[in-house]
N, C-alpha and C. Protein backbone atom coordinates (compact mmCIF):
# COMPACT_ATOMS: atom_id res chain seq x y z
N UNK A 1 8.71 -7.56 -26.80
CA UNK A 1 8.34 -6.45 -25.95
C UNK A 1 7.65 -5.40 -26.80
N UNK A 2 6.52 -4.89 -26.64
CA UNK A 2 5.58 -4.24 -27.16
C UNK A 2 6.49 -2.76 -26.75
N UNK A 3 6.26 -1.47 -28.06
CA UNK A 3 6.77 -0.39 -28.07
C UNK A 3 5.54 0.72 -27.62
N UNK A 4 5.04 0.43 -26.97
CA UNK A 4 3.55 0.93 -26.18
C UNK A 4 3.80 1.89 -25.32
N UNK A 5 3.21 2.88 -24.68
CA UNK A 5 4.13 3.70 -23.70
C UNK A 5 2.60 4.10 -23.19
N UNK A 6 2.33 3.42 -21.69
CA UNK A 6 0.93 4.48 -21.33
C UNK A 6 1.11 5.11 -20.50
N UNK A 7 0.41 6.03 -19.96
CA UNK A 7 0.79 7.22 -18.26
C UNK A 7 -0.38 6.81 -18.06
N UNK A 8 -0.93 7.07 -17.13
CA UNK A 8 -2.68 7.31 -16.77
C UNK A 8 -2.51 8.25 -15.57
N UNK A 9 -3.42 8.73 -15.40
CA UNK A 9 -3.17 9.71 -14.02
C UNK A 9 -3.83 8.19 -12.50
N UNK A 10 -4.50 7.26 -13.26
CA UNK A 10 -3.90 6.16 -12.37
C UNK A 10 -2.92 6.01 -11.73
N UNK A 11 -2.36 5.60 -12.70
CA UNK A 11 -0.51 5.09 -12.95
C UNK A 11 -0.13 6.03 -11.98
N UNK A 12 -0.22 7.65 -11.95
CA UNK A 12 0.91 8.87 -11.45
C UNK A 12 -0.20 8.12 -9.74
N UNK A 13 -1.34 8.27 -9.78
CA UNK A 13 -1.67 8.47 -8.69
C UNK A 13 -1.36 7.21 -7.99
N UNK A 14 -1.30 5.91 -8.33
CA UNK A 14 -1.06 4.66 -7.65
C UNK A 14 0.61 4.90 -7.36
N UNK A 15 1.26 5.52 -8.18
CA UNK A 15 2.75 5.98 -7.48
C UNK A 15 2.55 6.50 -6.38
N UNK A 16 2.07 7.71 -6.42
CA UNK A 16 1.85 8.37 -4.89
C UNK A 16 1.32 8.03 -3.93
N UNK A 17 0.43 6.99 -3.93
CA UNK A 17 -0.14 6.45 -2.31
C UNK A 17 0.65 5.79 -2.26
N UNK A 18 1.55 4.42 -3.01
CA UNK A 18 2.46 3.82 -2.29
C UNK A 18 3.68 4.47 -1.53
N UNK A 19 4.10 5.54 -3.09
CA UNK A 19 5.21 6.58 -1.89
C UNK A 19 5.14 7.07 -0.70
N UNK A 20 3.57 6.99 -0.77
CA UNK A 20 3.03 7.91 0.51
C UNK A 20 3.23 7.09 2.01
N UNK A 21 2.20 5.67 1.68
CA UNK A 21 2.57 4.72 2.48
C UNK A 21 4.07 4.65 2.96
N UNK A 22 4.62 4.43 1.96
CA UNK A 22 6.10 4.25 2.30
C UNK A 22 6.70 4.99 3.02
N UNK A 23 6.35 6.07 2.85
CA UNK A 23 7.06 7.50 3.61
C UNK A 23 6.78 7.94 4.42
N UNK A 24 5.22 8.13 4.59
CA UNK A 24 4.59 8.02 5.47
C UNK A 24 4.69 7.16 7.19
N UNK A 25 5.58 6.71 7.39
CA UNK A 25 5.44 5.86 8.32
C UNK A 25 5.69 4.31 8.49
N UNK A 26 5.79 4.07 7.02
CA UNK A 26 5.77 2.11 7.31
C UNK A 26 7.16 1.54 7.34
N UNK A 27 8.45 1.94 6.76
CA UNK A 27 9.40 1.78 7.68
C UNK A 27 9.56 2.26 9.35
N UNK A 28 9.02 3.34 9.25
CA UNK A 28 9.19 3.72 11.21
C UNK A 28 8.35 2.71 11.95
N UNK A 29 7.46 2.36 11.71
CA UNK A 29 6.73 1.29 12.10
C UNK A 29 7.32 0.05 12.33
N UNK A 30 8.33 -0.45 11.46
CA UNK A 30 9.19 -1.72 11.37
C UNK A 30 9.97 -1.10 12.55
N UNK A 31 10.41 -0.05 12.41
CA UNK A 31 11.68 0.32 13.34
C UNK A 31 11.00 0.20 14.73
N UNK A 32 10.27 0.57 15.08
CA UNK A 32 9.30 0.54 16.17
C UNK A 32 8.94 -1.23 16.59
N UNK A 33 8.92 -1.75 15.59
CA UNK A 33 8.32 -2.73 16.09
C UNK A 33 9.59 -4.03 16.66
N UNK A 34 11.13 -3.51 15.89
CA UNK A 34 11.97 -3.94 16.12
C UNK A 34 12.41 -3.48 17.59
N UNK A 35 12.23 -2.14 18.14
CA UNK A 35 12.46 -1.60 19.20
C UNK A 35 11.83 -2.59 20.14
N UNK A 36 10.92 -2.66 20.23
CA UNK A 36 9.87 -3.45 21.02
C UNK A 36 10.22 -4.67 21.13
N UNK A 37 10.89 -5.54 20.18
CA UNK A 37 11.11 -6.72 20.17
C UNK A 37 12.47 -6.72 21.23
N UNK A 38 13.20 -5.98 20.85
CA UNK A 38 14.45 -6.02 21.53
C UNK A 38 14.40 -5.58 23.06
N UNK A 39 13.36 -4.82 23.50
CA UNK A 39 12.48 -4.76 24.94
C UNK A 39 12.53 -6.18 25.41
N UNK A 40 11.38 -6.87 25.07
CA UNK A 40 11.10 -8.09 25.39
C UNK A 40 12.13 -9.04 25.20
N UNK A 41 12.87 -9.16 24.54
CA UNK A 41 14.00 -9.85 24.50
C UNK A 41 14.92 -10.06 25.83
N UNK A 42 14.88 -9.08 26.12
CA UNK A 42 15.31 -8.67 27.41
C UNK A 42 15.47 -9.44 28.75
N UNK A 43 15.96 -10.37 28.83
CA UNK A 43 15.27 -10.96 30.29
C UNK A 43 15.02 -10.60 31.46
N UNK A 44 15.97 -9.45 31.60
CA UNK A 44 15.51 -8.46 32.51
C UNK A 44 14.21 -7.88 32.57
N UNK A 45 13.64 -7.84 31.39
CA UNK A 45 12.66 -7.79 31.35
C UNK A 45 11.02 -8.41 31.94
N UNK A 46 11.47 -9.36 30.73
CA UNK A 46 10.40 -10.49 30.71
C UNK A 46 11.60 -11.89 30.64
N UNK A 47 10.90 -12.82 31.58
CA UNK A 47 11.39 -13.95 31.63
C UNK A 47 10.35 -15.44 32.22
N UNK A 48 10.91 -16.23 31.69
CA UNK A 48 9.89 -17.54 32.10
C UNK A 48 9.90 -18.47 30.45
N UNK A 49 9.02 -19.18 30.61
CA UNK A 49 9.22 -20.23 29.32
C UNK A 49 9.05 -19.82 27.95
N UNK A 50 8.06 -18.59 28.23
CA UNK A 50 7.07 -18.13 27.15
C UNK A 50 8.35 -17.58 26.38
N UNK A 51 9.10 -16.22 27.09
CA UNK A 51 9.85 -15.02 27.15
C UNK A 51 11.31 -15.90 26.17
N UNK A 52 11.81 -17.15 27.10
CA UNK A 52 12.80 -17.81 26.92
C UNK A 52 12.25 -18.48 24.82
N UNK A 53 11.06 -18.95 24.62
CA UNK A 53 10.70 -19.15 23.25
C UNK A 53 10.79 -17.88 22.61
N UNK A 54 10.27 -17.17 22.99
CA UNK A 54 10.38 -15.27 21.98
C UNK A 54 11.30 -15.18 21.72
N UNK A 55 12.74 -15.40 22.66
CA UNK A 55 14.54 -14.71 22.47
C UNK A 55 14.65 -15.84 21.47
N UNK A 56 14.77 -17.24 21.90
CA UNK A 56 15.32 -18.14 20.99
C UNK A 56 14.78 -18.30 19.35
N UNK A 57 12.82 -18.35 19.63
CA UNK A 57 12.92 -18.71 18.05
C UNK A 57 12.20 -17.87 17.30
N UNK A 58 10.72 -16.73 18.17
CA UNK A 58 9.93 -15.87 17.20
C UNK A 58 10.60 -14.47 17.63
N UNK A 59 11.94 -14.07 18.23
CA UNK A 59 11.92 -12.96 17.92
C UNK A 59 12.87 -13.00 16.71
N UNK A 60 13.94 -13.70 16.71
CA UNK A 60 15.20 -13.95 15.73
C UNK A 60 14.66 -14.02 14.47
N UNK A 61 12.95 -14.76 14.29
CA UNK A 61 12.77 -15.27 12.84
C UNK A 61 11.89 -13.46 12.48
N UNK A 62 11.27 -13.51 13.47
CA UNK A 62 10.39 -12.34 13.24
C UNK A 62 11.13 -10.77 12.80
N UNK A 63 12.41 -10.95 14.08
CA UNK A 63 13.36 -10.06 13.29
C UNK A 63 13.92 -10.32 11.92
N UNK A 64 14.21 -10.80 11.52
CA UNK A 64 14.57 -11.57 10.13
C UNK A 64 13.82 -10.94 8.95
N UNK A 65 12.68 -11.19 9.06
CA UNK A 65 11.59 -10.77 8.75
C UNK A 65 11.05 -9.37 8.22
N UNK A 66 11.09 -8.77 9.40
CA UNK A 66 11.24 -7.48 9.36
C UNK A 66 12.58 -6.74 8.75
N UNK A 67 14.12 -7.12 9.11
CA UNK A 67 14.67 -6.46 8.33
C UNK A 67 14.62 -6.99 6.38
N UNK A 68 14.36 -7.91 6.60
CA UNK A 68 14.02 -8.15 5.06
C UNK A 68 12.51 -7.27 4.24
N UNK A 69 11.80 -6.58 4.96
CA UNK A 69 10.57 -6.16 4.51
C UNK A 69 11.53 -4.27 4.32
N UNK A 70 11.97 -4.43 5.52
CA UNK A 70 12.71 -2.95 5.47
C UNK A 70 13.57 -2.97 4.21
N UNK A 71 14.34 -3.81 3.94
CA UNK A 71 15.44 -3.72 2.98
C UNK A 71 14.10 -3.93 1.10
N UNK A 72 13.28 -4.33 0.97
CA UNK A 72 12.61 -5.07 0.17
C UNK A 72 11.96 -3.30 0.28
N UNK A 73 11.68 -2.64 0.89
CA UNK A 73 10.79 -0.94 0.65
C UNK A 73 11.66 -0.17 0.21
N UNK A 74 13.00 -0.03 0.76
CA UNK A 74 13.98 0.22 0.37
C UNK A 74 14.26 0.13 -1.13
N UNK A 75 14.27 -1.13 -1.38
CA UNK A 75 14.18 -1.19 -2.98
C UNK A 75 13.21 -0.85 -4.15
N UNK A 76 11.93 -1.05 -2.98
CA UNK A 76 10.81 -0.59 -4.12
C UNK A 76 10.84 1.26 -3.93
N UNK A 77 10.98 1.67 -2.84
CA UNK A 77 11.40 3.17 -2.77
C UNK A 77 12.28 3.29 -4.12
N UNK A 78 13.32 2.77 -4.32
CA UNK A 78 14.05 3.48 -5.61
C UNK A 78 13.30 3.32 -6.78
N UNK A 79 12.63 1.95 -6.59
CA UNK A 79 12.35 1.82 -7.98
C UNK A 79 11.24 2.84 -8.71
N UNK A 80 10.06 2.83 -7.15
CA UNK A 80 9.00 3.96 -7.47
C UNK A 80 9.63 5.12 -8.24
N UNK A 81 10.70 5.67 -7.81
CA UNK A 81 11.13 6.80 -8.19
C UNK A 81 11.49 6.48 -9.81
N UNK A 82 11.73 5.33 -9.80
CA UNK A 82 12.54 5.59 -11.54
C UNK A 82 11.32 5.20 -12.17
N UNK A 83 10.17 4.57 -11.83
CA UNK A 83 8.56 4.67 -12.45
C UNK A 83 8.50 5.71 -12.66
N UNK A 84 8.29 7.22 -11.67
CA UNK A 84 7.66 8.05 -11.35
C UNK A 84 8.49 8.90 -12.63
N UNK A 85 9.46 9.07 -12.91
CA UNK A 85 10.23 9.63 -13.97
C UNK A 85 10.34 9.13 -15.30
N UNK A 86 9.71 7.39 -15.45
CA UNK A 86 9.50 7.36 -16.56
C UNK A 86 8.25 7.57 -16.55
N UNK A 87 7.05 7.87 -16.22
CA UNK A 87 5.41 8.23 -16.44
C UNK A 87 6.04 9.25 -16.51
N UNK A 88 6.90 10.19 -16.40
CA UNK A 88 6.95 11.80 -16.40
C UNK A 88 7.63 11.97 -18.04
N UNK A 89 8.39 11.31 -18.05
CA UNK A 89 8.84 11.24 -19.38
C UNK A 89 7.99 10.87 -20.39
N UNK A 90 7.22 9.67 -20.21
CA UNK A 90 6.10 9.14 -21.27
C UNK A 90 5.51 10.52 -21.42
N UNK A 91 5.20 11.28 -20.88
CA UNK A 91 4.10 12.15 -20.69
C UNK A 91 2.96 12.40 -20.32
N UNK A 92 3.00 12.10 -18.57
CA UNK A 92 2.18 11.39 -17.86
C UNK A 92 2.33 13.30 -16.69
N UNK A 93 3.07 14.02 -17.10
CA UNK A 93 3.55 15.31 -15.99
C UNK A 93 1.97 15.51 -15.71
């Protein structure tokens, strides 16, 4: 492992659009899109052959899916942060 240490105002700035993204909206978006799924799920809703394939196999996998992307931002959310404090530390402020 190389004892190298770089910042770039890259580096600080490619932190912040992803945080941004992140924060910005792209979990609420999952949440939203899970809302919606669970609409249609619904048979009260929607029903017939199509409706009956959505409940059984693309909403379950699709949900799946989605909470794994939620939980997976989640993680890169922390991690950004402990980037963002070591570029601050390198001496990247």
């Amino acid at each position: 492992m190389s004892g190298r240490v770089l910042s770039t105002d890259q580096a600080k700035s490619a932190i912040q659009q992803v945080q941004s993204i992140i924060n910005g909206g792209l979990a609420d978006q999952i949440a939203r899109l899970d809302s919606q799924g669970k609409v249609l799920s619904d048979p009260n809703v929607w029903d017939g052959p199509l409706a009956q394939q959505f409940r059984d196999q693309i909403w379950p996998e699709t949900k799946s899916a989605l909470d794994k992307a939620k939980t997976e931002l989640d993680q890169l959310r922390e991690q950004l942060q402990k980037i963002a404090q070591n570029i601050m530390a390198a001496g990247g402020a």
